[in-house]
N, C-alpha and C. Protein backbone atom coordinates (compact mmCIF):
# COMPACT_ATOMS: atom_id res chain seq x y z
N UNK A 1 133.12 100.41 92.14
CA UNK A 1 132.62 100.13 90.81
C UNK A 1 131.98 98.75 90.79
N UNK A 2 131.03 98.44 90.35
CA UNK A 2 130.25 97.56 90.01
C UNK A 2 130.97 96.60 88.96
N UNK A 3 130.44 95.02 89.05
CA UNK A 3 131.38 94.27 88.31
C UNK A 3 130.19 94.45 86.78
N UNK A 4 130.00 95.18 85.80
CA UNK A 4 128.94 94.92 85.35
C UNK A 4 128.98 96.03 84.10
N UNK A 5 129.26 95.54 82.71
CA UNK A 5 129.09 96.69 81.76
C UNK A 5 127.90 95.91 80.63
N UNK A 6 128.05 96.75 79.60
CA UNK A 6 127.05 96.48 78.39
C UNK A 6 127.09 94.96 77.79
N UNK A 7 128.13 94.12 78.19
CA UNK A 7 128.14 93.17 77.91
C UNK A 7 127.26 91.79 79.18
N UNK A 8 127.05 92.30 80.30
CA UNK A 8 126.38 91.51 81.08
C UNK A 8 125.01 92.19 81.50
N UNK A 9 124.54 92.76 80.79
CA UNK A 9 122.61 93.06 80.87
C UNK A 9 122.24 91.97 79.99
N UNK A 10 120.94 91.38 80.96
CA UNK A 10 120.28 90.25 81.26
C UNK A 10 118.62 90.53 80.38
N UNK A 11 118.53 91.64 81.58
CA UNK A 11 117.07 91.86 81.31
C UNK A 11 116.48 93.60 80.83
N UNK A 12 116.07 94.07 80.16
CA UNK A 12 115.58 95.31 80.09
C UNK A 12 116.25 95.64 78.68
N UNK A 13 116.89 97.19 78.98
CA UNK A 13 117.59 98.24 78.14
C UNK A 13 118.77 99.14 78.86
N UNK A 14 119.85 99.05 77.89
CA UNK A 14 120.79 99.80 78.51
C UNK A 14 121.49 101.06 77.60
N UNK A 15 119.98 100.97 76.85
CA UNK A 15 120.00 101.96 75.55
C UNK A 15 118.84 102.57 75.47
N UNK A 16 117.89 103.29 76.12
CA UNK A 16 116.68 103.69 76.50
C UNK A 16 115.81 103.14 75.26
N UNK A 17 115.89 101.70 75.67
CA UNK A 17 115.16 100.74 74.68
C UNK A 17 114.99 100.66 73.04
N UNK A 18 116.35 101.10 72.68
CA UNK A 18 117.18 100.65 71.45
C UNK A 18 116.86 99.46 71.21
N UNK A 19 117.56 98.28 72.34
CA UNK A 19 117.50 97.12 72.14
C UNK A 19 116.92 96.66 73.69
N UNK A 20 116.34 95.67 73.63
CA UNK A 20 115.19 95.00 74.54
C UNK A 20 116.16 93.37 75.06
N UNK A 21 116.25 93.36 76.49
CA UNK A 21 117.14 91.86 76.57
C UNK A 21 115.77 91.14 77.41
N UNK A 22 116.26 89.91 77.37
CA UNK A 22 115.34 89.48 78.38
C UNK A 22 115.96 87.99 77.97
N UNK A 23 117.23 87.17 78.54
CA UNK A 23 117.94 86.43 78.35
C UNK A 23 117.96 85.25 79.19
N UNK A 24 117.84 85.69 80.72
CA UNK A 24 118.14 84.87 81.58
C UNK A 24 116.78 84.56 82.19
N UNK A 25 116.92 82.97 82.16
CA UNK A 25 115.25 82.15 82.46
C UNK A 25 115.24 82.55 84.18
N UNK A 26 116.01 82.70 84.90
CA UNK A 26 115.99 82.98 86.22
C UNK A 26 115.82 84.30 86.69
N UNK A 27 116.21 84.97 85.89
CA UNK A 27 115.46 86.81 86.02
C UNK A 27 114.47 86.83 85.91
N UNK A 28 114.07 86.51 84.25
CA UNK A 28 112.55 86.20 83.68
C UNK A 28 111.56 85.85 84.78
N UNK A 29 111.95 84.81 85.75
CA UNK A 29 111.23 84.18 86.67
C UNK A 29 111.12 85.56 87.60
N UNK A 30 111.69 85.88 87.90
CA UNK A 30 111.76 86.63 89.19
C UNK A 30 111.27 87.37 88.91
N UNK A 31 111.57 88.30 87.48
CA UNK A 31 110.86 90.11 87.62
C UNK A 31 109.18 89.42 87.10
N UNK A 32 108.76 88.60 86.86
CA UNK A 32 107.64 87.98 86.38
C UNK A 32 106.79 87.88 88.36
N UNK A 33 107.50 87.57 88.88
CA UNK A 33 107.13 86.91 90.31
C UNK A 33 106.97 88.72 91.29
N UNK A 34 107.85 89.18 90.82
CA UNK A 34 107.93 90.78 91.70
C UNK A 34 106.59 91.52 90.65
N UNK A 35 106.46 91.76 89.72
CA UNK A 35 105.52 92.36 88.92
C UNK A 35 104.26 91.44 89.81
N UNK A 36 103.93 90.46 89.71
CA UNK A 36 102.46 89.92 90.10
C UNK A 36 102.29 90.28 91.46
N UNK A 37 103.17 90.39 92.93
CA UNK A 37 103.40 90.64 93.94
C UNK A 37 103.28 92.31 94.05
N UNK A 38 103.98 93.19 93.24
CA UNK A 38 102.99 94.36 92.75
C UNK A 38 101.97 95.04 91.90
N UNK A 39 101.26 94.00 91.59
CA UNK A 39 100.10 94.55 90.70
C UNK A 39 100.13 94.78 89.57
N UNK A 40 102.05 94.21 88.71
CA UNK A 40 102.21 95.19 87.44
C UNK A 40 102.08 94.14 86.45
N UNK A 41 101.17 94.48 85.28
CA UNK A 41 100.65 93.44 84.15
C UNK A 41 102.01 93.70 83.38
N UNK A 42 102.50 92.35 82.97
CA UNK A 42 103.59 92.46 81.96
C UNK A 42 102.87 93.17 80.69
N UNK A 43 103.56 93.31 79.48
CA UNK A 43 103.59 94.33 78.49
C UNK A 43 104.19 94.14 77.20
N UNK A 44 103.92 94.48 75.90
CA UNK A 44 104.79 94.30 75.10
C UNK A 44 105.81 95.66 74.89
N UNK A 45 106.98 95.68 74.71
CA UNK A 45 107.44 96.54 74.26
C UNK A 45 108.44 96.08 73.06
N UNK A 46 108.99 97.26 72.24
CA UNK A 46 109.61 97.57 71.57
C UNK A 46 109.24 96.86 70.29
N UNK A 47 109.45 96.92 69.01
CA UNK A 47 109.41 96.74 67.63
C UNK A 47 108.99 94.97 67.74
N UNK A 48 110.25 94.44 68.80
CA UNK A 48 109.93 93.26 68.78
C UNK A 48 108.90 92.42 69.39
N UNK A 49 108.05 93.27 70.25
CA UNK A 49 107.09 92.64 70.88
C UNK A 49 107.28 91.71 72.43
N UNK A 50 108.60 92.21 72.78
CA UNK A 50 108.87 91.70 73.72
C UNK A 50 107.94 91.57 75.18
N UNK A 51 107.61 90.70 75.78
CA UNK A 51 106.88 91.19 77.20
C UNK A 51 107.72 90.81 78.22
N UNK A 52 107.72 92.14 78.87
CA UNK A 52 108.46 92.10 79.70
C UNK A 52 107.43 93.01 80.95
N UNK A 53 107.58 92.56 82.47
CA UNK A 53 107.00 92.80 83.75
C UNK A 53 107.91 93.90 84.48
N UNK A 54 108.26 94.60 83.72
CA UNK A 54 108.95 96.06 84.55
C UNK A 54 108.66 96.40 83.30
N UNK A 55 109.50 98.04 83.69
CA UNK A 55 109.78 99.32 83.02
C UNK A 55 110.40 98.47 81.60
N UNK A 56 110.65 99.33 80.21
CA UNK A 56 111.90 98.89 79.76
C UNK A 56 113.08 99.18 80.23
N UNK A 57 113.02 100.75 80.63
CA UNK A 57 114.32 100.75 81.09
C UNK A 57 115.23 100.42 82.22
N UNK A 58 114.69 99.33 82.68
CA UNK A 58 115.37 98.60 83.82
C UNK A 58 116.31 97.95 83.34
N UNK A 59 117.69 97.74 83.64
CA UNK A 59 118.99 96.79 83.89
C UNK A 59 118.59 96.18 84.76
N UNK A 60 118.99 94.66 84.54
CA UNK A 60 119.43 93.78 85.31
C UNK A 60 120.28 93.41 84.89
N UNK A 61 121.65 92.75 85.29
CA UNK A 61 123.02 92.54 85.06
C UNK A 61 123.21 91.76 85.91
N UNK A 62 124.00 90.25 85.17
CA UNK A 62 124.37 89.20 86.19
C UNK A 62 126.12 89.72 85.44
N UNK A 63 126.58 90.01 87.04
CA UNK A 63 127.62 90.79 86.94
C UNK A 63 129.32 89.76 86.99
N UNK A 64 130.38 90.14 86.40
CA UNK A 64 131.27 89.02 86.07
C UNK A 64 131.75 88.64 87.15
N UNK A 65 130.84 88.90 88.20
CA UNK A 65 131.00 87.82 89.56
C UNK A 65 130.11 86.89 89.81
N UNK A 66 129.35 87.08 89.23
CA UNK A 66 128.23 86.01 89.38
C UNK A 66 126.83 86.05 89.56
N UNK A 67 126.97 87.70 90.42
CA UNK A 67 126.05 88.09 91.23
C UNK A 67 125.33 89.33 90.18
N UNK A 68 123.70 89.24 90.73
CA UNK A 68 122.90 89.95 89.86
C UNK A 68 122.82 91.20 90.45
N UNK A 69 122.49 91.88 89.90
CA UNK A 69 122.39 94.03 89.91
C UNK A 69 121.18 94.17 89.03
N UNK A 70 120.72 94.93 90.05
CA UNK A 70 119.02 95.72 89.12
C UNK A 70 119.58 97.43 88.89
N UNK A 71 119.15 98.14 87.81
CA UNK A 71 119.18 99.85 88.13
C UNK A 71 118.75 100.24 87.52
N UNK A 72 118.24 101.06 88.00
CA UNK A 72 116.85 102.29 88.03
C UNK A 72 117.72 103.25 87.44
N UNK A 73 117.52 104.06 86.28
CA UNK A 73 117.15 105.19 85.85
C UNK A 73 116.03 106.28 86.32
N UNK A 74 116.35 106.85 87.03
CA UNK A 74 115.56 107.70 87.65
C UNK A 74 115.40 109.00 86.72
């Protein structure tokens, strides 16, 4: 089991974009840095206008170890 529930998503949706996170300045950096490295134009989504450089429905979770987790909904 993964150290990691609804209370430690960082970045995305863990509600098929109910609600939109995008919290942590060091994710932000990164999925910003992996999107330009693949070609993918960030985006606004949801009511709030959020832009975000993935899917919405990506998790990222800095997990109550410390350590970060990405997951795909396939």
């Amino acid at each position: 089991m993964l150290p990691i529930d609804k209370d430690t998503l960082v970045y995305g949706s863990g509600d098929a974009g109910q609600t939109i996170k995008k919290d942590d300045p060091l994710v932000n950096e990164w999925m910003d840095k992996c999107a330009k490295y693949l070609n993918i134009k960030p985006h606004l989504v949801s009511k709030k206008k959020i832009l975000l450089s993935a899917a919405a429905d990506i998790e990222v979770h800095k997990g109550h170890d410390g350590y970060y987790y990405v997951r795909l909904t396939l």
